[in-house]
N, C-alpha and C. Protein backbone atom coordinates (compact mmCIF):
# COMPACT_ATOMS: atom_id res chain seq x y z
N UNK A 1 133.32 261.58 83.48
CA UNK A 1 133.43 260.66 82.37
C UNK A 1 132.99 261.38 81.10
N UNK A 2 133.70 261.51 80.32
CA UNK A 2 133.35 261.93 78.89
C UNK A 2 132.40 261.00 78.03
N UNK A 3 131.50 261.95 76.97
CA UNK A 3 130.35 261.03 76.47
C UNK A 3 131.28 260.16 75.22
N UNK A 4 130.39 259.48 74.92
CA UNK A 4 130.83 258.18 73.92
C UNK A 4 130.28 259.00 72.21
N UNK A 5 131.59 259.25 71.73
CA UNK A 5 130.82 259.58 70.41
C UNK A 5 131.04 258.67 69.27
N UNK A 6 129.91 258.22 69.36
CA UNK A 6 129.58 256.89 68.08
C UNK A 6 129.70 257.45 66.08
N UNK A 7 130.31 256.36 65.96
CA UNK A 7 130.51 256.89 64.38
C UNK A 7 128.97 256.76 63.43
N UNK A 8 128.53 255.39 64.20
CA UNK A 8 127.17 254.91 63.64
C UNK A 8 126.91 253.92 64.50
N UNK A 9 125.36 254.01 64.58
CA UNK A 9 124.46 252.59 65.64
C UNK A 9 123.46 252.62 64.96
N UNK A 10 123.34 251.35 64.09
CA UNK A 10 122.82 251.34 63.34
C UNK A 10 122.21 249.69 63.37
N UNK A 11 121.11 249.46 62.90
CA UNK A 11 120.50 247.90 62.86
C UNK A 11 120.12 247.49 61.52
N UNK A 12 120.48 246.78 61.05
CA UNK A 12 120.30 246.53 59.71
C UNK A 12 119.82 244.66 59.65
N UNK A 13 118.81 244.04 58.73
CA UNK A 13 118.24 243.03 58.84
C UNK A 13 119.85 242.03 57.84
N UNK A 14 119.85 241.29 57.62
CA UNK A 14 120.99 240.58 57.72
C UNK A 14 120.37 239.07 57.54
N UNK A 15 121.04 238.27 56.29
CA UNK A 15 120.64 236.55 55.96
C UNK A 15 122.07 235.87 56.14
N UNK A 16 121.85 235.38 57.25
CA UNK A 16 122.96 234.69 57.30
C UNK A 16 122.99 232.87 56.50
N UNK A 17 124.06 232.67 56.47
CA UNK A 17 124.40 231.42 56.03
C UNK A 17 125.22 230.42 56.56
N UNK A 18 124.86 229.38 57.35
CA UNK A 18 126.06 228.44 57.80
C UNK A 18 126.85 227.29 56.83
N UNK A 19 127.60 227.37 57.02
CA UNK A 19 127.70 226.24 56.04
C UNK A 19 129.06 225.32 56.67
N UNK A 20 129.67 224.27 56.26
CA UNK A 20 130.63 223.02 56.86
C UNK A 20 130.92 222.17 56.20
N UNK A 21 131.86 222.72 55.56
CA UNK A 21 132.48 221.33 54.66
C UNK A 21 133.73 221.28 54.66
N UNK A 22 134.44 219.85 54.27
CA UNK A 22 135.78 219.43 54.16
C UNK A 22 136.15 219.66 53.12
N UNK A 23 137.23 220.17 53.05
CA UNK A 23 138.32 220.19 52.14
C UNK A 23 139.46 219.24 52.18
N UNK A 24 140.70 219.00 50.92
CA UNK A 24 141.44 218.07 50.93
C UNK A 24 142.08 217.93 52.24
N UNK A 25 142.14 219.31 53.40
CA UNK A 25 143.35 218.85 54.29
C UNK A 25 143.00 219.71 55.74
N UNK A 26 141.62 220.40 55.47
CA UNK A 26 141.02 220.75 56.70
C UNK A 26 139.29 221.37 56.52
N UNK A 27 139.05 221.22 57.33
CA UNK A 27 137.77 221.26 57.62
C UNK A 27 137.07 222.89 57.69
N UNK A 28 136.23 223.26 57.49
CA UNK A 28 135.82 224.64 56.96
C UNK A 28 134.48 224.87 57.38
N UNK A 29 134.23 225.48 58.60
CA UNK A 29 133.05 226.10 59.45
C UNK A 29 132.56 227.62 59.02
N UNK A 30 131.92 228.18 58.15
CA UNK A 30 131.83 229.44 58.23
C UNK A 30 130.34 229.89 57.97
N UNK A 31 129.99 231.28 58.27
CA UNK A 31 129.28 231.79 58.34
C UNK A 31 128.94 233.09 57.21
N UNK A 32 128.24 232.75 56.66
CA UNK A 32 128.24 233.90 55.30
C UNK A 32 127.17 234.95 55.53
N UNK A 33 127.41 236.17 55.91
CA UNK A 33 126.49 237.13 56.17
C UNK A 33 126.41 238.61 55.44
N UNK A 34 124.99 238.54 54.80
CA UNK A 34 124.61 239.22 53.63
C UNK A 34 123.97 240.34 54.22
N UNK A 35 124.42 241.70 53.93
CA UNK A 35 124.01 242.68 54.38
C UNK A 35 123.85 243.79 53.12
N UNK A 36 123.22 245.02 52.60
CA UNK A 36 123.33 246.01 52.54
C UNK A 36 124.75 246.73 52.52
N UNK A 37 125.03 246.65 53.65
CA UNK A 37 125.99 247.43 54.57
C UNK A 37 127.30 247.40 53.57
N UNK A 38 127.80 246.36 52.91
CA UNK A 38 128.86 246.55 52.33
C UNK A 38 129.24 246.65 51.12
N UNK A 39 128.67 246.96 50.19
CA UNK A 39 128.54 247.32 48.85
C UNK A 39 128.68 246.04 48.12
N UNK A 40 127.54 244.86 48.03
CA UNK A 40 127.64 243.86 48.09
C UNK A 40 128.33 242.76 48.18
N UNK A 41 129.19 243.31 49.27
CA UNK A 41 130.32 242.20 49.81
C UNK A 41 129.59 241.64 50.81
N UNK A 42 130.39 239.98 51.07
CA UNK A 42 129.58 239.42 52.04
C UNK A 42 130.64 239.37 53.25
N UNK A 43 130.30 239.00 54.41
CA UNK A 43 131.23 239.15 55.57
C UNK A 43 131.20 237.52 55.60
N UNK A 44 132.96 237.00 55.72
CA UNK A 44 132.99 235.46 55.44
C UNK A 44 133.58 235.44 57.21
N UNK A 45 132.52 234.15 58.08
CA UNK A 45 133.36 234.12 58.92
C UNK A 45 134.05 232.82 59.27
N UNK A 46 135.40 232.25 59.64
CA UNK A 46 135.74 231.01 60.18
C UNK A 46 135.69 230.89 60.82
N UNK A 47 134.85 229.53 61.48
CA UNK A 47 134.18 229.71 63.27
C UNK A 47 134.89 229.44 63.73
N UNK A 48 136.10 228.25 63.35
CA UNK A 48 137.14 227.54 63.73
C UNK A 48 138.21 228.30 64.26
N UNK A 49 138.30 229.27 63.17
CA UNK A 49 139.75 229.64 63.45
C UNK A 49 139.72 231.36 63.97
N UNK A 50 138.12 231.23 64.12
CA UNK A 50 137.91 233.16 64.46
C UNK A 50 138.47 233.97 63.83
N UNK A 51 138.70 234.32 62.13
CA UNK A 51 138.83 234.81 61.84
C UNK A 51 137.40 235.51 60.78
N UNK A 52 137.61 236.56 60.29
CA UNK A 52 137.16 237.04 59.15
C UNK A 52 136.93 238.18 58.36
N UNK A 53 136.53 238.26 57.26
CA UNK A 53 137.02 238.88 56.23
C UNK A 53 135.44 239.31 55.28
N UNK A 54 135.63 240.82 55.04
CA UNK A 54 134.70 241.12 54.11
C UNK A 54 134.87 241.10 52.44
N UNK A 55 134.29 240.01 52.09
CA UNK A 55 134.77 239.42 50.37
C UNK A 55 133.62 239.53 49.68
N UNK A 56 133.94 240.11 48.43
CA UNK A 56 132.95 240.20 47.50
C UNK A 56 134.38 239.78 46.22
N UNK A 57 133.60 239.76 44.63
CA UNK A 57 133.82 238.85 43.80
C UNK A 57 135.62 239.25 43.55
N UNK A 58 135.63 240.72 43.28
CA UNK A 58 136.81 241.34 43.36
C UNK A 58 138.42 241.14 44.11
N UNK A 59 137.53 240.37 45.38
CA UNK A 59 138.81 240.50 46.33
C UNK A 59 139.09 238.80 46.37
N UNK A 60 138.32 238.28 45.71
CA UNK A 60 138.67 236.81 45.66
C UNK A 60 139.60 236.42 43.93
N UNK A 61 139.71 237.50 43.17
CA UNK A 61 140.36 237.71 42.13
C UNK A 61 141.81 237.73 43.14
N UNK A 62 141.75 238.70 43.84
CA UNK A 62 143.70 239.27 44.25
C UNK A 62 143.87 238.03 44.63
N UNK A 63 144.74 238.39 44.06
CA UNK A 63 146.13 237.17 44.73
C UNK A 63 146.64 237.27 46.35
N UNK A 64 146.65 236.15 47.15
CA UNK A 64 146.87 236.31 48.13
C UNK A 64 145.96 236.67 49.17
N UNK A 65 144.48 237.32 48.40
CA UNK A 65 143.28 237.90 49.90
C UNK A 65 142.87 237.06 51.05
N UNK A 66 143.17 236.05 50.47
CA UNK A 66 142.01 234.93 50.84
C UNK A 66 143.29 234.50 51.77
N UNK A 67 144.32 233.80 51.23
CA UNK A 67 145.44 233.53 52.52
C UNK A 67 145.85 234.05 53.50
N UNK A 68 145.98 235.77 53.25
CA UNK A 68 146.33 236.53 54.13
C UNK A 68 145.12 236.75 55.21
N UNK A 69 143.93 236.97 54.42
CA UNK A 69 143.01 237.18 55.47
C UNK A 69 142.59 236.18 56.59
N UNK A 70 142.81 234.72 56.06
CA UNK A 70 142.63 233.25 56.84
C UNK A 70 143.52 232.43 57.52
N UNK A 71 144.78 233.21 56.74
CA UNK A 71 146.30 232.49 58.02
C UNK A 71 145.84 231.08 57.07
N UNK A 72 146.13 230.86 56.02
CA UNK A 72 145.44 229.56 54.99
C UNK A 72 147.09 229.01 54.34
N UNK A 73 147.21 227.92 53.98
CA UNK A 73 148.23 228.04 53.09
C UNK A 73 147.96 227.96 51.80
N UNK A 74 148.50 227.86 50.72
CA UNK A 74 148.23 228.12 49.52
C UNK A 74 147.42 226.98 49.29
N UNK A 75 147.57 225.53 49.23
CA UNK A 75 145.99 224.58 48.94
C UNK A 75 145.09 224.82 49.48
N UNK A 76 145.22 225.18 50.72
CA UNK A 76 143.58 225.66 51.97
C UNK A 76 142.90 227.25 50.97
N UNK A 77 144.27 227.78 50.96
CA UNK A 77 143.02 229.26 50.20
C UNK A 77 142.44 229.25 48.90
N UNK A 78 143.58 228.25 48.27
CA UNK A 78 142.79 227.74 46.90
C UNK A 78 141.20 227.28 47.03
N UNK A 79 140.77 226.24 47.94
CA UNK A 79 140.52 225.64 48.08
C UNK A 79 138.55 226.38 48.59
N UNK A 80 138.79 227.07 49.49
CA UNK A 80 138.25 228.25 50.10
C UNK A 80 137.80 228.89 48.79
N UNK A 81 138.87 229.99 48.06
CA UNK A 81 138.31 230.66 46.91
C UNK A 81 137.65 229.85 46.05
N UNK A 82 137.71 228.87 45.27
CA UNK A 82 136.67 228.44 44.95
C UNK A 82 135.56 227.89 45.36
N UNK A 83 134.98 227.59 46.40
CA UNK A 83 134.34 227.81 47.23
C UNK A 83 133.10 228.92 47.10
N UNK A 84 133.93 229.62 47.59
CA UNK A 84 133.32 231.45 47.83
C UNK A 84 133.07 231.68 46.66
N UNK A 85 134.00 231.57 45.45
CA UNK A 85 133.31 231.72 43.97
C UNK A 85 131.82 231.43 43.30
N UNK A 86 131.89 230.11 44.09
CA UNK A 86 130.75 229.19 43.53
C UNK A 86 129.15 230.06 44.55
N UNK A 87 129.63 230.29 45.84
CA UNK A 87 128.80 230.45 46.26
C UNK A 87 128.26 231.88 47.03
N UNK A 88 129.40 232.53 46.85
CA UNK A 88 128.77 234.22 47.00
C UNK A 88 128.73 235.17 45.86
């Protein structure tokens, strides 16, 4: 068996955030986790729909990040980005 060569193993302390709220047309479970690690991006997760996405202020500007990354339709990612605006 050949050895395992790791890129990084690394432990880093980490504030997570739950949070659950409704929106006009679905419901929104996620997990906001603040690390170091990503050049102050936060890691957004949907518990619901198992997805997620590392967003900081920049990538909630592009057009489209937020849909593509959430399988969202255009009112759900609207909906989401401001959201994430207000609160990361």
């Amino acid at each position: 068996m050949t050895e395992r060569f790791y890129l990084y193993d690394d432990t880093v302390e980490t504030k997570t955030r739950f949070i659950s709220f409704m929106g006009e047309s679905q419901r929104f479970d996620l997990a906001l986790i603040y690390s170091d690690r990503y050049y102050g991006k936060v890691i957004v997760l949907n518990i619901q729909d198992n997805c997620f996405a590392i967003v900081g202020h920049d990538d909630l500007e592009e057009e489209g990040f937020i849909q593509s990354s959430f399988s969202l339709s255009d009112d759900e990612a609207e909906e989401l980005t401001l959201f994430l605006q207000e609160t990361i």
